[in-house]
PDB file of N, CA and C in Angstrom:
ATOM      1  N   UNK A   1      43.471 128.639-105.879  1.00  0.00           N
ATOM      2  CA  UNK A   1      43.043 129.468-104.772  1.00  0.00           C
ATOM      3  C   UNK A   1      44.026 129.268-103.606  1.00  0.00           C
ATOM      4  N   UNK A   2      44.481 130.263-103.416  1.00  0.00           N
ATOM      5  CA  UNK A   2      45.670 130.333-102.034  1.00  0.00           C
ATOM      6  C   UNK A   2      44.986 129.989-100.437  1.00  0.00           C
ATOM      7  N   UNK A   3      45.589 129.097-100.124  1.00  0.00           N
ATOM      8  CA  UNK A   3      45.181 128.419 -98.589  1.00  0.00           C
ATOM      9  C   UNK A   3      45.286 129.461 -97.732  1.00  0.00           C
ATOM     10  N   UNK A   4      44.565 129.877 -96.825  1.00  0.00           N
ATOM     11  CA  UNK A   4      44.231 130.307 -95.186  1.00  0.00           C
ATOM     12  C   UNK A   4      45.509 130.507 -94.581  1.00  0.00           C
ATOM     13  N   UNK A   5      45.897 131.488 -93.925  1.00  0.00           N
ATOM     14  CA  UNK A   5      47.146 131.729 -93.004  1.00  0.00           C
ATOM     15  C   UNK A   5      46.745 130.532 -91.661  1.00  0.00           C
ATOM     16  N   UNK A   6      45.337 130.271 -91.526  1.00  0.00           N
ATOM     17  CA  UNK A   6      44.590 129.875 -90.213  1.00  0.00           C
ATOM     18  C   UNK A   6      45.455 128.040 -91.153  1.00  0.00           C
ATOM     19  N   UNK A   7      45.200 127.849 -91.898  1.00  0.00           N
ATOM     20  CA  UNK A   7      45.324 126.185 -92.683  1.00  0.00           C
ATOM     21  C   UNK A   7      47.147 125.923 -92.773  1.00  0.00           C
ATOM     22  N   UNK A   8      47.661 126.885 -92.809  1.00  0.00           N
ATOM     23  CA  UNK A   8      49.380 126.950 -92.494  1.00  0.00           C
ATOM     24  C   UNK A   8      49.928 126.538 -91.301  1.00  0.00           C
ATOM     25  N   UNK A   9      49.013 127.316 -90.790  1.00  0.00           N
ATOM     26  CA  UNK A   9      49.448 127.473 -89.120  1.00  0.00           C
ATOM     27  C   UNK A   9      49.067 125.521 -88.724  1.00  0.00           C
ATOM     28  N   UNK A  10      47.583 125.231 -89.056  1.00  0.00           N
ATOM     29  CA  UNK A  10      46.766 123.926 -88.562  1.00  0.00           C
ATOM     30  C   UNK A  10      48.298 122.702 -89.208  1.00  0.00           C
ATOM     31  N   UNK A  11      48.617 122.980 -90.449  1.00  0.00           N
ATOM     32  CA  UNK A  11      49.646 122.106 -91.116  1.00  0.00           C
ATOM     33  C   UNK A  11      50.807 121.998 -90.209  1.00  0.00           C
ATOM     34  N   UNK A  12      51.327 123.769 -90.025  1.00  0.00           N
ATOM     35  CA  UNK A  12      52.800 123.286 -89.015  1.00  0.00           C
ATOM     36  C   UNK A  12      52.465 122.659 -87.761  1.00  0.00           C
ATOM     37  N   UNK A  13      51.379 122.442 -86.905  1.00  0.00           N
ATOM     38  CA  UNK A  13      50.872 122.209 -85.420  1.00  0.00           C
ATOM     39  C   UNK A  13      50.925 120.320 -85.955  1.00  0.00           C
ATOM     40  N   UNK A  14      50.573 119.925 -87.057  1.00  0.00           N
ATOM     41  CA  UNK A  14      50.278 118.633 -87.439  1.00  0.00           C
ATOM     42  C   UNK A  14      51.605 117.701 -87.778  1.00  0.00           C
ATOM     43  N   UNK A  15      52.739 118.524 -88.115  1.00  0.00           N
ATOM     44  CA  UNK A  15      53.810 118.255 -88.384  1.00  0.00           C
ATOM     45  C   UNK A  15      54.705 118.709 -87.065  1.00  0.00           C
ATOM     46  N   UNK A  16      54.204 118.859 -85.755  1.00  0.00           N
ATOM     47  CA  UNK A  16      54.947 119.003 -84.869  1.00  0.00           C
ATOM     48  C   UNK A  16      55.857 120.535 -84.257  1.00  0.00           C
ATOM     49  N   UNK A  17      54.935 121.205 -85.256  1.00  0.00           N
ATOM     50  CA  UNK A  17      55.746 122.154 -84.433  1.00  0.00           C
ATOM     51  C   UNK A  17      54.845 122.911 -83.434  1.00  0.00           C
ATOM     52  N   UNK A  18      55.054 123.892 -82.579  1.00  0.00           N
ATOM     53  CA  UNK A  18      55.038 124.533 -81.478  1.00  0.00           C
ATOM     54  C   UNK A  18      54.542 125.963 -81.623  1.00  0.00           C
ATOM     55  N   UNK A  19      53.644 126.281 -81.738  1.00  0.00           N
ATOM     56  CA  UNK A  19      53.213 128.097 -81.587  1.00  0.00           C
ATOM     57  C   UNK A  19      53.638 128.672 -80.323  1.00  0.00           C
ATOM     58  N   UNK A  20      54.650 129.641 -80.524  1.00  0.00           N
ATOM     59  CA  UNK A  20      55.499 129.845 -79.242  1.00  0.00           C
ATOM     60  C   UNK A  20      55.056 131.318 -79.333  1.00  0.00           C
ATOM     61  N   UNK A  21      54.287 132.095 -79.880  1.00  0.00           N
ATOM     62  CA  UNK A  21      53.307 133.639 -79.945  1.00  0.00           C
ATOM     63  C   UNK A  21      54.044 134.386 -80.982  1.00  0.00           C
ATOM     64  N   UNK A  22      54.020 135.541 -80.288  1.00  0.00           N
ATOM     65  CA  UNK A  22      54.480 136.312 -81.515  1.00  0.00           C
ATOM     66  C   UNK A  22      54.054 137.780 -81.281  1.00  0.00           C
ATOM     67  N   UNK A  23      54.237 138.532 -81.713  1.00  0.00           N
ATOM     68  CA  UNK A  23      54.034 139.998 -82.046  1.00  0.00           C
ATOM     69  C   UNK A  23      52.911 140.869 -83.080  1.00  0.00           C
ATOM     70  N   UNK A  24      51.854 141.482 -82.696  1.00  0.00           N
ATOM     71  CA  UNK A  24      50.963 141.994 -83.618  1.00  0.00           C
ATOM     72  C   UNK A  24      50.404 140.433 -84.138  1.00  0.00           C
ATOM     73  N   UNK A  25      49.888 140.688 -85.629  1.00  0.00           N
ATOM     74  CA  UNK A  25      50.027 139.176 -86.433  1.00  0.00           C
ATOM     75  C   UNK A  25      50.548 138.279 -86.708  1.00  0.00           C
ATOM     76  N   UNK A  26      52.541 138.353 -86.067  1.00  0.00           N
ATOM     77  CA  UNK A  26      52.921 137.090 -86.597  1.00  0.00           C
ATOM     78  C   UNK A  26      53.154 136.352 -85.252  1.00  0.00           C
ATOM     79  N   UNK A  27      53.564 135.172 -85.658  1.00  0.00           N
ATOM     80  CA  UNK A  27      53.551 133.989 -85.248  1.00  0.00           C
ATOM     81  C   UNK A  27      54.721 132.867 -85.348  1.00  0.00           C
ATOM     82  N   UNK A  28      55.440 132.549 -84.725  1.00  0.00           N
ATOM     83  CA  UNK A  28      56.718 131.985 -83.758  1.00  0.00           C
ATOM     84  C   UNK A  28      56.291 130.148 -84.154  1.00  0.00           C
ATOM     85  N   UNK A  29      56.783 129.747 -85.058  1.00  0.00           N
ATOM     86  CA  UNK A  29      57.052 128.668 -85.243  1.00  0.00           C
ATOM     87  C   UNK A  29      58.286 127.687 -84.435  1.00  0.00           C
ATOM     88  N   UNK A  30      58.188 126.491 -83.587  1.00  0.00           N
ATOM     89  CA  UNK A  30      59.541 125.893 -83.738  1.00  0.00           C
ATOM     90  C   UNK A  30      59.264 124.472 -83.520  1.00  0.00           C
ATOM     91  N   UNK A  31      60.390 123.906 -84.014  1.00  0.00           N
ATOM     92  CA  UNK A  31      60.237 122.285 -83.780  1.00  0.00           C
ATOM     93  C   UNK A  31      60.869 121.771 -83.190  1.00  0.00           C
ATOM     94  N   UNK A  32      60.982 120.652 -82.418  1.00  0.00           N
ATOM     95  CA  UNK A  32      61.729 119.681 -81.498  1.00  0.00           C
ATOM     96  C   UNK A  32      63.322 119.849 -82.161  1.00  0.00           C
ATOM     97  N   UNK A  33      63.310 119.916 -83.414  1.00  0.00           N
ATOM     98  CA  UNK A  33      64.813 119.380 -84.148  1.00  0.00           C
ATOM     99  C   UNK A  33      65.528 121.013 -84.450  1.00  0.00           C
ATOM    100  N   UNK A  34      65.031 121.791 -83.689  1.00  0.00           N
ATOM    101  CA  UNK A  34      65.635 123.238 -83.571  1.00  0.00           C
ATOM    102  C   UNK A  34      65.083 124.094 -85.010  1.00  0.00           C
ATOM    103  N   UNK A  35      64.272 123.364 -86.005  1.00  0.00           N
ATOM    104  CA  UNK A  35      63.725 124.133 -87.217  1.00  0.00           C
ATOM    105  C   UNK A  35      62.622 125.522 -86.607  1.00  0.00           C
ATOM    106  N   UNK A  36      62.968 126.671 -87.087  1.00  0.00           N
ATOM    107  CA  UNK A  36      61.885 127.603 -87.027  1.00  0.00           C
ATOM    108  C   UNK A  36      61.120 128.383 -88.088  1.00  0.00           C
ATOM    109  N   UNK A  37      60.185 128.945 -87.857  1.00  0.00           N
ATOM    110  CA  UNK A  37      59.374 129.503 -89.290  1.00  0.00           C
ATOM    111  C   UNK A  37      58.706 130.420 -88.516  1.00  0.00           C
ATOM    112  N   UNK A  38      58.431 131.817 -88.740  1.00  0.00           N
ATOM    113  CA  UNK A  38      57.218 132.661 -88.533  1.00  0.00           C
ATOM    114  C   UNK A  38      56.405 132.921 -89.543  1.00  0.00           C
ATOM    115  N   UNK A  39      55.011 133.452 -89.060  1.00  0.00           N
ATOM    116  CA  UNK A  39      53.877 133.763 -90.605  1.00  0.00           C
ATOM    117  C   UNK A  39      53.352 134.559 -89.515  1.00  0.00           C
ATOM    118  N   UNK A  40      53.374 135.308 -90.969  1.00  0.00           N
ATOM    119  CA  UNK A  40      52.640 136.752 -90.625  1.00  0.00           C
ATOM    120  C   UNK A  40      51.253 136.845 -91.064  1.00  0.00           C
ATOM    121  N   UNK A  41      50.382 137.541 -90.731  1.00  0.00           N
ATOM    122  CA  UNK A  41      49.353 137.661 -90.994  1.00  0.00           C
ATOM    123  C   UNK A  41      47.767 137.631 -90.240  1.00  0.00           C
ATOM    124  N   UNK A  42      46.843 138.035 -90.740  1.00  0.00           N
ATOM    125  CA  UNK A  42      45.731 137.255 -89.968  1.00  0.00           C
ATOM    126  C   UNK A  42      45.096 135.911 -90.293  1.00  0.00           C
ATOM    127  N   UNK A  43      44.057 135.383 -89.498  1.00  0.00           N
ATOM    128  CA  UNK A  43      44.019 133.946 -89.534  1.00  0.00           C
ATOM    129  C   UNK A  43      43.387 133.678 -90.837  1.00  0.00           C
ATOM    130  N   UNK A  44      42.364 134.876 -91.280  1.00  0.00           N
ATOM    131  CA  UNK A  44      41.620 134.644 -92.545  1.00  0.00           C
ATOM    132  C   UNK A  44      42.158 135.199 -93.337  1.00  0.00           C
ATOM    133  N   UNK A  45      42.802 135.360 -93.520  1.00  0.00           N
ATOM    134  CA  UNK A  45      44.110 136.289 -94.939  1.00  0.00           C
ATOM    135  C   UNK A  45      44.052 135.262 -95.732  1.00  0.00           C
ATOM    136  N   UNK A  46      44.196 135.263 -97.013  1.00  0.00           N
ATOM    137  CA  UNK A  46      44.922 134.566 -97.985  1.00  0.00           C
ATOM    138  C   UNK A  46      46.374 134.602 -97.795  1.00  0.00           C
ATOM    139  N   UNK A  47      47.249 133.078 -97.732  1.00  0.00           N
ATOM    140  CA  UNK A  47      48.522 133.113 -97.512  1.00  0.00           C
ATOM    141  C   UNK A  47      49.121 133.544 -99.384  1.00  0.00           C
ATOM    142  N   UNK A  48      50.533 134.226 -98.959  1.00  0.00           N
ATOM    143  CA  UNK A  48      51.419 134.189-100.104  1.00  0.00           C
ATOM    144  C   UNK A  48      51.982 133.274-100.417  1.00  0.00           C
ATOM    145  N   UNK A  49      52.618 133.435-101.581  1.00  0.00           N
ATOM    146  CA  UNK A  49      52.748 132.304-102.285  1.00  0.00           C
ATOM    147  C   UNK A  49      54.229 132.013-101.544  1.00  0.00           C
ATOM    148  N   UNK A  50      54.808 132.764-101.376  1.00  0.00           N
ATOM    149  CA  UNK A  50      55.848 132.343-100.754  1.00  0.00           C
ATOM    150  C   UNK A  50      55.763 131.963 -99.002  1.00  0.00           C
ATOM    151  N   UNK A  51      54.988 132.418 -98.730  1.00  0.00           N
ATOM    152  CA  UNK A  51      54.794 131.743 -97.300  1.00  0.00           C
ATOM    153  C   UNK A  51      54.021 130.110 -97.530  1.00  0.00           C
ATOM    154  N   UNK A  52      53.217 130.016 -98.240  1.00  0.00           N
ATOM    155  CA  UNK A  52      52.880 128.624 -98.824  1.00  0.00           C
ATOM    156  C   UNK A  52      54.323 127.644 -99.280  1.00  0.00           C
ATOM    157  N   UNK A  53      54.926 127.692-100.014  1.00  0.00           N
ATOM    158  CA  UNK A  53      56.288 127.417-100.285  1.00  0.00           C
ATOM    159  C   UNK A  53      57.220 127.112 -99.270  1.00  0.00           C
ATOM    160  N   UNK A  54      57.264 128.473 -98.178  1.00  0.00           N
ATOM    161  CA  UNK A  54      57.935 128.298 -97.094  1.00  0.00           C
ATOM    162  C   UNK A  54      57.650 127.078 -96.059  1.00  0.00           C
ATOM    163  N   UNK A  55      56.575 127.107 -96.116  1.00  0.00           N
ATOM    164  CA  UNK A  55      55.837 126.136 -94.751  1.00  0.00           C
ATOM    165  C   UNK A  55      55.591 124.632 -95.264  1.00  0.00           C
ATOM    166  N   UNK A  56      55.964 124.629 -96.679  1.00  0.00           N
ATOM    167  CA  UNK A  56      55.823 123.234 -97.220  1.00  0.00           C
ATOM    168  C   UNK A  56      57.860 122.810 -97.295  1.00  0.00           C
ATOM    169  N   UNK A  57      58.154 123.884 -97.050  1.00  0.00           N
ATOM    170  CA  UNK A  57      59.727 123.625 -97.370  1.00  0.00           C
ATOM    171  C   UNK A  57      60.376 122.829 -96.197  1.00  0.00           C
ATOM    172  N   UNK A  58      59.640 123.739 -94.563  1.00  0.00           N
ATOM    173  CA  UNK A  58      60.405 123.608 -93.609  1.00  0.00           C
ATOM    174  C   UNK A  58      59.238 122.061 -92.907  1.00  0.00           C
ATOM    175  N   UNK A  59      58.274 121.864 -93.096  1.00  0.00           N
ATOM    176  CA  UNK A  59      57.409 120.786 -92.513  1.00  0.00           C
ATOM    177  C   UNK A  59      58.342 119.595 -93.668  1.00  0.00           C
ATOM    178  N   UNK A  60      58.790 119.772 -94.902  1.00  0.00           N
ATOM    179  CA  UNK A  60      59.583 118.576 -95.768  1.00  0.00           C
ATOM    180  C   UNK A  60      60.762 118.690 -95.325  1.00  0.00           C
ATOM    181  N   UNK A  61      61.624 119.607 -94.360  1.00  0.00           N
ATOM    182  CA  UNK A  61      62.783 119.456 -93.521  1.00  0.00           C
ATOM    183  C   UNK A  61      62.469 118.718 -92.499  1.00  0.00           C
ATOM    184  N   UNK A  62      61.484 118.899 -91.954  1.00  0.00           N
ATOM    185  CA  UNK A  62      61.033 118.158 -90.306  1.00  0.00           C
ATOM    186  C   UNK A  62      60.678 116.784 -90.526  1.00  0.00           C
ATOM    187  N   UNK A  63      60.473 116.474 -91.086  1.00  0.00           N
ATOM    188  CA  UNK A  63      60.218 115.061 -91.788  1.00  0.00           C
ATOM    189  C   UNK A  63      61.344 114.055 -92.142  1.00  0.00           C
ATOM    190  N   UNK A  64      62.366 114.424 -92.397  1.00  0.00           N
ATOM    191  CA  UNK A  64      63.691 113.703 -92.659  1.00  0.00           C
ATOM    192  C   UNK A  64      63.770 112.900 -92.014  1.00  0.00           C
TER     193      UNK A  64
END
């Protein structure tokens, strides 16, 4: 079962990054170490699989 756009967002905020807004549904990721990510969507959407992927890719960059 695919995680919450709302549970993506809670993950990148936990790993340090910054909700800086965004446009319509998406949403402006950034981190202290200059990494960025946006996600689109609403909060109760089912995320894609590639936005799942994405946000586990760039929170295992921020971590280094």
């Amino acid at each position: 079962m695919p995680r919450k756009i709302r549970n993506l967002m809670r993950d990148l905020e936990k790993a340090g990054f910054v909700n800086r807004g965004g446009k319509g549904s998406h949403r402006n990721f950034k981190h202290p170490s200059g990494l960025k990510i946006t996600i689109s969507g609403k909060l109760g959407d089912d995320a894609k699989r590639y936005q799942e992927r994405d946000v586990d890719a760039v929170i295992k960059e921020a971590n280094k």
